[in-house]
C-alpha atoms as a PDB file:
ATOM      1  CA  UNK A   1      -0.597  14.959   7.517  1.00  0.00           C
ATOM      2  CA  UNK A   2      -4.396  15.004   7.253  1.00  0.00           C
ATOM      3  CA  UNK A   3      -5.652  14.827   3.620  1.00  0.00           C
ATOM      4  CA  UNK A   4      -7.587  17.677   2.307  1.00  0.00           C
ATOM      5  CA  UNK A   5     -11.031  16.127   0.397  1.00  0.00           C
ATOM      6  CA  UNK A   6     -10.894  16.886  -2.704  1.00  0.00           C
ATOM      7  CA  UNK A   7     -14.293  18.823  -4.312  1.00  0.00           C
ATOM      8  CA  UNK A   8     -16.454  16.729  -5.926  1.00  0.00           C
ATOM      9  CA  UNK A   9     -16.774  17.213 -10.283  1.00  0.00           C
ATOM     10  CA  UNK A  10     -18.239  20.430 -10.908  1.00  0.00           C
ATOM     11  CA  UNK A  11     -21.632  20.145 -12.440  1.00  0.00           C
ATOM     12  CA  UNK A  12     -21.607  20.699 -16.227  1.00  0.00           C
ATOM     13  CA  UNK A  13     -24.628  22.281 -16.467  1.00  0.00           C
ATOM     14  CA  UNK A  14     -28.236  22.580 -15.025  1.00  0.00           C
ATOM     15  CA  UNK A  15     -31.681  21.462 -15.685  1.00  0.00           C
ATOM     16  CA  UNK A  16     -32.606  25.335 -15.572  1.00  0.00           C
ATOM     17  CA  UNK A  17     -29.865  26.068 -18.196  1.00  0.00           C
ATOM     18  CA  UNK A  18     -30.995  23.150 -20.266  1.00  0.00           C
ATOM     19  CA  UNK A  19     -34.342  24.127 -20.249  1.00  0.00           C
ATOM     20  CA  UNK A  20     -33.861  27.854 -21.032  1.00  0.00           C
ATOM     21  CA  UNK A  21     -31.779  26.999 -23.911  1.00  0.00           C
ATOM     22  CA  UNK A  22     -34.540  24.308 -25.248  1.00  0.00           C
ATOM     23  CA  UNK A  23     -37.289  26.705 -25.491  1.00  0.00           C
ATOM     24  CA  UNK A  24     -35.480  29.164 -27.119  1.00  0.00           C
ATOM     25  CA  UNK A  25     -34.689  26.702 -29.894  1.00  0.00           C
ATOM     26  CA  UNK A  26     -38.303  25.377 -29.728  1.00  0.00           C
ATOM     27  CA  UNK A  27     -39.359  29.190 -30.242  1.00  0.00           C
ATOM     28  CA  UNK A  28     -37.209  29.138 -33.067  1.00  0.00           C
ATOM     29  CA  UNK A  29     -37.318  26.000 -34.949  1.00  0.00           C
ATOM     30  CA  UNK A  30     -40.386  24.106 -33.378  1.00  0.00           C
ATOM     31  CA  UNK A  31     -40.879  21.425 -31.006  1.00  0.00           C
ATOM     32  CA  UNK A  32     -40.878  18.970 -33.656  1.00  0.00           C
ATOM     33  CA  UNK A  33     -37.386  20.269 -35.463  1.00  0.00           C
ATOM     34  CA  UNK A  34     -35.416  20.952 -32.076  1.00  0.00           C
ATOM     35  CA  UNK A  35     -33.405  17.651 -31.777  1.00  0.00           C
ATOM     36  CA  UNK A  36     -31.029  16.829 -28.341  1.00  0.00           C
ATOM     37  CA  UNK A  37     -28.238  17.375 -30.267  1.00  0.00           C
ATOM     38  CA  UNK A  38     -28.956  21.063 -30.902  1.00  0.00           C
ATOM     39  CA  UNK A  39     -30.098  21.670 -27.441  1.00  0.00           C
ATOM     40  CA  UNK A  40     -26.653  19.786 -26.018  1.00  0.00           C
ATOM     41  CA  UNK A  41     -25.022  22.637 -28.129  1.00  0.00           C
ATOM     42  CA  UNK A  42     -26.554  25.093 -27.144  1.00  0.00           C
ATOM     43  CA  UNK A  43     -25.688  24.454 -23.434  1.00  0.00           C
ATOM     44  CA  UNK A  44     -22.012  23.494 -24.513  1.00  0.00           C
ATOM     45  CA  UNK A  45     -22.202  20.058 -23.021  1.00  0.00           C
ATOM     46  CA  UNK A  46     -22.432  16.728 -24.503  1.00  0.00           C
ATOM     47  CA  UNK A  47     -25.182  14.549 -25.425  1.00  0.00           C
ATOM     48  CA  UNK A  48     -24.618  12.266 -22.846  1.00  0.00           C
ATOM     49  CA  UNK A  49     -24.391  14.811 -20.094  1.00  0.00           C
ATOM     50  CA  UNK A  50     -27.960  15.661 -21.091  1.00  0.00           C
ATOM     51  CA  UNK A  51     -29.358  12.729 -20.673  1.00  0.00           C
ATOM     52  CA  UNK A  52     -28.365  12.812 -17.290  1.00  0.00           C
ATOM     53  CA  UNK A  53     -30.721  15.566 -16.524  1.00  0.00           C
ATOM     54  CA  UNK A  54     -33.598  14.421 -18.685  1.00  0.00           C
ATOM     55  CA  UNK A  55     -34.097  11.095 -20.096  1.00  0.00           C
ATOM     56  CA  UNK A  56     -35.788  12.463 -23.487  1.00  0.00           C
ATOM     57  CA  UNK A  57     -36.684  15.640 -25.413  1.00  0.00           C
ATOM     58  CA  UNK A  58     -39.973  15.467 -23.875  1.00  0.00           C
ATOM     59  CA  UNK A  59     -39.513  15.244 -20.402  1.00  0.00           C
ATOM     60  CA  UNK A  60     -37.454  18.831 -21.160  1.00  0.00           C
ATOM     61  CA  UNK A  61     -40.809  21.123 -21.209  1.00  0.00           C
ATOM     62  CA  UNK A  62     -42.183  19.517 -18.230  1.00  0.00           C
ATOM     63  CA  UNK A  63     -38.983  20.488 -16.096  1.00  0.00           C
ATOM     64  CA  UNK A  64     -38.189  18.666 -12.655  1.00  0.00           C
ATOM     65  CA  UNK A  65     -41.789  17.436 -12.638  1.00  0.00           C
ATOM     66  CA  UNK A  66     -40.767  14.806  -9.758  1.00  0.00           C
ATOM     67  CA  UNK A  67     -39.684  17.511  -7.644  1.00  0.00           C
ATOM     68  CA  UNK A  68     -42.692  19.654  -8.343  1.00  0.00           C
ATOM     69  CA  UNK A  69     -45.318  17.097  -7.246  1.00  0.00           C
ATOM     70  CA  UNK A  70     -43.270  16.545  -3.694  1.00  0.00           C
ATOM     71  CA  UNK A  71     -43.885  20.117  -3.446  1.00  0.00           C
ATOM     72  CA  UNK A  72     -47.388  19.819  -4.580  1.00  0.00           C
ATOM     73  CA  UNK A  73     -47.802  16.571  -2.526  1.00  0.00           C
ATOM     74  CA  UNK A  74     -45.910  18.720   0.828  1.00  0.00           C
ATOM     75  CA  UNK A  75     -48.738  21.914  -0.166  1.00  0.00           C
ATOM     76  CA  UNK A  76     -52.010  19.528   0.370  1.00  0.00           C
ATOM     77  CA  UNK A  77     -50.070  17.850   3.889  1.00  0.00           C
ATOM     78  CA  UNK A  78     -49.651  21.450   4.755  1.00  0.00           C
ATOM     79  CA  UNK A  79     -53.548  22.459   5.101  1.00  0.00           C
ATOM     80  CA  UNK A  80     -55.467  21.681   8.092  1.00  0.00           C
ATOM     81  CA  UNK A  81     -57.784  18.853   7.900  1.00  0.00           C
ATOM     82  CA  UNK A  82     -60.459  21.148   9.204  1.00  0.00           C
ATOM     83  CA  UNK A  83     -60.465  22.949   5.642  1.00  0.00           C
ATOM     84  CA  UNK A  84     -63.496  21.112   3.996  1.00  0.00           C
ATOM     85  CA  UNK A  85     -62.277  18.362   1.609  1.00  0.00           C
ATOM     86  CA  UNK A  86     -63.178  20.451  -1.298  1.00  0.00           C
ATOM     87  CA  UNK A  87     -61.830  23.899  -0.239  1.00  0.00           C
ATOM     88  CA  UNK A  88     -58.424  22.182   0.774  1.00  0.00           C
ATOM     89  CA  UNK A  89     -57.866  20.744  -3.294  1.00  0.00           C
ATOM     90  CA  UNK A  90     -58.968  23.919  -4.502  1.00  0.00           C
ATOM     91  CA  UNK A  91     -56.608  25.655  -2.102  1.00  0.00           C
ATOM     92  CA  UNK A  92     -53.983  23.206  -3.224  1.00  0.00           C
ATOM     93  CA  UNK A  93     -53.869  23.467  -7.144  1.00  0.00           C
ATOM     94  CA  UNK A  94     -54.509  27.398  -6.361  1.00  0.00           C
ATOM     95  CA  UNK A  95     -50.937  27.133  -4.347  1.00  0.00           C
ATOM     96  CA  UNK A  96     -49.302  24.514  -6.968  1.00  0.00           C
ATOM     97  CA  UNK A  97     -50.076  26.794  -9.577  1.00  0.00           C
ATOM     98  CA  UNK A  98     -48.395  29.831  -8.194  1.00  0.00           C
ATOM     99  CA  UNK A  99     -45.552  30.601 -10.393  1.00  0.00           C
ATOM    100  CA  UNK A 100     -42.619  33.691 -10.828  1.00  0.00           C
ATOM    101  CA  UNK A 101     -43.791  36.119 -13.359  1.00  0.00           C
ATOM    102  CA  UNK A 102     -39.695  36.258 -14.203  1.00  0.00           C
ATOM    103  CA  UNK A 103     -39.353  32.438 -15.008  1.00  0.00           C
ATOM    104  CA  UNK A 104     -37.141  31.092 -17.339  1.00  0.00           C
ATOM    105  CA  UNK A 105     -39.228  29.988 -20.199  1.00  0.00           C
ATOM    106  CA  UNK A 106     -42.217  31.849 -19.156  1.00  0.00           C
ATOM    107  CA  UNK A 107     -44.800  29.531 -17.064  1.00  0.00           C
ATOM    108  CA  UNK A 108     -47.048  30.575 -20.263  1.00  0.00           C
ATOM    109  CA  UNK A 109     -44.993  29.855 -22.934  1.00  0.00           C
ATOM    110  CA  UNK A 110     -44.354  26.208 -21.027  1.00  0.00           C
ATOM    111  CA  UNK A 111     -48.083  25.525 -21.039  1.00  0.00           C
ATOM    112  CA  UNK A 112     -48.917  26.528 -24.030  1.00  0.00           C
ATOM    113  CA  UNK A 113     -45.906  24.050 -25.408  1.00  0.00           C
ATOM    114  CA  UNK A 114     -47.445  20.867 -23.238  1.00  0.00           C
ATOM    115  CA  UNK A 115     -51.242  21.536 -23.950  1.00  0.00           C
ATOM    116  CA  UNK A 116     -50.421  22.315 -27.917  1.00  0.00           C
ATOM    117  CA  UNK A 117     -48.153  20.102 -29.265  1.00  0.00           C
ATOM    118  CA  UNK A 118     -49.396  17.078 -30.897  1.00  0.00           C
ATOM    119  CA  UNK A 119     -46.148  15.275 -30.509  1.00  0.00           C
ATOM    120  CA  UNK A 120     -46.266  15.627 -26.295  1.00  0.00           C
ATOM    121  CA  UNK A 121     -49.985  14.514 -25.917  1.00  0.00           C
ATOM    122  CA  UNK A 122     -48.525  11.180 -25.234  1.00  0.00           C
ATOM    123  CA  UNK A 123     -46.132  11.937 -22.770  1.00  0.00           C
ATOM    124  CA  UNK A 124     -48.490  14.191 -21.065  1.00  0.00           C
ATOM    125  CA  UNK A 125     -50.948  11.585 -20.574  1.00  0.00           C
ATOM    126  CA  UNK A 126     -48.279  10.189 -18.151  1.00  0.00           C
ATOM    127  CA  UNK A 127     -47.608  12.864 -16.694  1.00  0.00           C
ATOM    128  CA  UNK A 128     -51.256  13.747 -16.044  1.00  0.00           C
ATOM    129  CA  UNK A 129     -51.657  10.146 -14.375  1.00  0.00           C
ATOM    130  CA  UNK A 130     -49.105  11.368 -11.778  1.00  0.00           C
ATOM    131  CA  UNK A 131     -50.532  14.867 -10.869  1.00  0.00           C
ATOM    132  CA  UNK A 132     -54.155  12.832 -10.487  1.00  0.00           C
ATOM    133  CA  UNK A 133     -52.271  10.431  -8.372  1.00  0.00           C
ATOM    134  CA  UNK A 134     -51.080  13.280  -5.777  1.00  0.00           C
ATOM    135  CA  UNK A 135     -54.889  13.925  -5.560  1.00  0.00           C
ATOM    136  CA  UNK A 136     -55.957  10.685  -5.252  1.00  0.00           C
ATOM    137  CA  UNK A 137     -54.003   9.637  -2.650  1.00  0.00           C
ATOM    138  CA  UNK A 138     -54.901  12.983  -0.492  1.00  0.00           C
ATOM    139  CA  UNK A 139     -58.470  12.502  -1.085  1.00  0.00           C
ATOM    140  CA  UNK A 140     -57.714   9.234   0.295  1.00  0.00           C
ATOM    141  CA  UNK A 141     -55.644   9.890   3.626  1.00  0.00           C
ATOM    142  CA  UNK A 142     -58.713  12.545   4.171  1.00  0.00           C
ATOM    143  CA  UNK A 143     -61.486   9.952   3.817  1.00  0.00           C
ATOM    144  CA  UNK A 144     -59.865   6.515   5.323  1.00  0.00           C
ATOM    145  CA  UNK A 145     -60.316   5.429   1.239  1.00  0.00           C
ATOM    146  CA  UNK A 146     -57.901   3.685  -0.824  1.00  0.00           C
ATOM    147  CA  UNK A 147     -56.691   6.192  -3.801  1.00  0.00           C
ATOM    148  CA  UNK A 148     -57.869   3.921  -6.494  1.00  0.00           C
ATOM    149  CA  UNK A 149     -61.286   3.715  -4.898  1.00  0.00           C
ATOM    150  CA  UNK A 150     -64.112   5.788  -6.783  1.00  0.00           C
ATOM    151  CA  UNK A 151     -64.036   9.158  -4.761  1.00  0.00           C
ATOM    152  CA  UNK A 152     -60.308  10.021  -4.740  1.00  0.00           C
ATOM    153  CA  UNK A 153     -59.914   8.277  -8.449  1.00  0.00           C
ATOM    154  CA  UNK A 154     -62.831  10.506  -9.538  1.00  0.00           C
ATOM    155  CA  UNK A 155     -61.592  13.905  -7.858  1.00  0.00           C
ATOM    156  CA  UNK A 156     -58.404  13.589  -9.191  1.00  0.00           C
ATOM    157  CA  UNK A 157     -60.072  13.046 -12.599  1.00  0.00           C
ATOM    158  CA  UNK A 158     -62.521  16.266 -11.847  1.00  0.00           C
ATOM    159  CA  UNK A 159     -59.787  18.818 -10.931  1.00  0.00           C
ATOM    160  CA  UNK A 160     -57.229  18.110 -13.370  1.00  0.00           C
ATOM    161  CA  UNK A 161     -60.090  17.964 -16.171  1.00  0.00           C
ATOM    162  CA  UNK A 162     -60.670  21.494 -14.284  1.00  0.00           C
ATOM    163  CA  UNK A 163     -57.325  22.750 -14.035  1.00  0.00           C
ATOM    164  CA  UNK A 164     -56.727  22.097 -17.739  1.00  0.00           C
ATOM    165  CA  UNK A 165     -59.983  24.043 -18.981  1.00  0.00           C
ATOM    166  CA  UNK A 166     -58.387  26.556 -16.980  1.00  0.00           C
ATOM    167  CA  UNK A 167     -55.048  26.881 -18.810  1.00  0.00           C
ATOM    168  CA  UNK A 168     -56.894  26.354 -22.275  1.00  0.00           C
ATOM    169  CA  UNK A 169     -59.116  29.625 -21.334  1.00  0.00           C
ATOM    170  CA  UNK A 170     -55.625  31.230 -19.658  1.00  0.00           C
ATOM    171  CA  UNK A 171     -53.902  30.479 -23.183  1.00  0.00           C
ATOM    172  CA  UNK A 172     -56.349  31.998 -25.181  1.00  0.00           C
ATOM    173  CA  UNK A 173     -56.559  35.145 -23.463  1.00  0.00           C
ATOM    174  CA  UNK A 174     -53.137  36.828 -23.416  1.00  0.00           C
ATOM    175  CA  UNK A 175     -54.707  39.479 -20.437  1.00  0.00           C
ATOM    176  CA  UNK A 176     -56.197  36.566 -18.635  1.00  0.00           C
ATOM    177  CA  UNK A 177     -55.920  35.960 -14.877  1.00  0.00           C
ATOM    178  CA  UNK A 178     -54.913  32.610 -14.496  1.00  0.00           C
ATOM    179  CA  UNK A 179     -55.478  32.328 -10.494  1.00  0.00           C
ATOM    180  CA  UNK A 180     -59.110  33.922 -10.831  1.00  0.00           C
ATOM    181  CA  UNK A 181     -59.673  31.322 -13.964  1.00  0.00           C
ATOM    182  CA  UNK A 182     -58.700  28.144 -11.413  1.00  0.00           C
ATOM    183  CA  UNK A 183     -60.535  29.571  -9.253  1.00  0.00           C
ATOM    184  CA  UNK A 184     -63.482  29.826 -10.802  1.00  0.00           C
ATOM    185  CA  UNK A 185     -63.046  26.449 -12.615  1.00  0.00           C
ATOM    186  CA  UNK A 186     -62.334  24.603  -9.601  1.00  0.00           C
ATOM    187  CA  UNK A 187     -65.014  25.951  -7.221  1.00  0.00           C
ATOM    188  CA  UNK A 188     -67.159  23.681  -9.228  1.00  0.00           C
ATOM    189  CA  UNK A 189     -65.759  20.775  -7.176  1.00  0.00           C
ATOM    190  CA  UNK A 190     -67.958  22.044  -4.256  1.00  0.00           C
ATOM    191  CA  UNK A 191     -70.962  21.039  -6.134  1.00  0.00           C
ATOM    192  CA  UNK A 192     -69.636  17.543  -7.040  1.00  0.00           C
ATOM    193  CA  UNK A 193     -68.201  17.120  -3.543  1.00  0.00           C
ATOM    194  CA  UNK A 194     -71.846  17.611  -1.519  1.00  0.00           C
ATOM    195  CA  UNK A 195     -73.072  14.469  -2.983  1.00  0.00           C
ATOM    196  CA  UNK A 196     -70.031  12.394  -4.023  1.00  0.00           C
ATOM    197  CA  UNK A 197     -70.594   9.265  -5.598  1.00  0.00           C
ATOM    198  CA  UNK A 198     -71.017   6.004  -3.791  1.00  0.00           C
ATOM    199  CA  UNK A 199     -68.473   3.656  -3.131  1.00  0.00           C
ATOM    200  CA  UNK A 200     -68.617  -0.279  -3.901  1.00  0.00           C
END
């Protein structure tokens, strides 16, 4: 008699349902005074099974941030390489930053939570050092360079230096256009582009 698989262990949870129920406590109570154990009981699972979604409190506001630079890594390998170099990143951190006005804690309300919170500048900083990497090393395969080599190393510096003026002036404008603001911030790479710096 042939055996019938049995399903694998339902998940407990999910890093959606973790996060939603996060920021609701940090609305309430504050980055700072939200601990893991609250947030574990507010999704109904344990502390344990938390940590198998995120590995600390702080990695919570940043979400799946792997996942989202393969997709912002598979959004610069999808534009032509006859886009000019600096039309294609603009184009790119345009796309990236394309989010659902229904999202669950508001793409705002995430932002504002990384770029004001004392207590995350630290992570961020790591975090930052990734998203400049997934420019770097496109800059790179589009110019034969090596990603740490001045050009990419320096563009990736340049846009997300860009991109985060662009939030800061997004945050402290509740009817601002956040598209129109990264666009306008990162047209500036154009300029920097036409005469990039030497290599050594």
């Amino acid at each position: 008699m042939e055996q019938v698989p049995r399903p694998g262990r339902p998940e407990a949870t999910s890093h959606a349902a973790i996060e939603a129920a996060a920021f609701r406590l940090f609305s309430e109570r504050g980055f700072d005074a939200t601990t893991l154990d609250a947030i574990a009981d507010a999704v109904g699972v344990s502390r344990r099974t938390l940590f198998r979604y995120f590995e600390s409190k702080n990695d919570i506001p940043w979400g799946q941030f792997d996942r989202t630079l393969d997709g912002f890594r598979a959004i610069l390998a999808a534009i032509p390489d006859t886009v000019p170099l600096a039309d294609a990143v603009q184009q790119g951190v345009l796309v990236f930053n394309e989010f659902d006005d229904d999202a669950d804690p508001p793409h705002r309300e995430r932002m504002r939570l990384i770029l004001e919170t004392p207590t995350l500048q630290a992570h961020s900083v790591l975090r930052y050092a990734e998203w400049r990497e997934v420019i770097a090393e496109y800059v790179a395969t589009r110019t034969g360079l090596a990603p740490t080599d001045t050009l990419p190393r320096t563009v990736g510096s340049v846009s997300l230096a860009l991109a985060i003026s662009a939030y800061e002036g997004w945050l402290a404008d509740p009817g601002g256009d956040l598209a129109a603001l990264l666009d306008e911030t990162m047209a500036s790479l154009r300029s920097y582009l036409a005469s990039p710096p030497r290599t050594v």
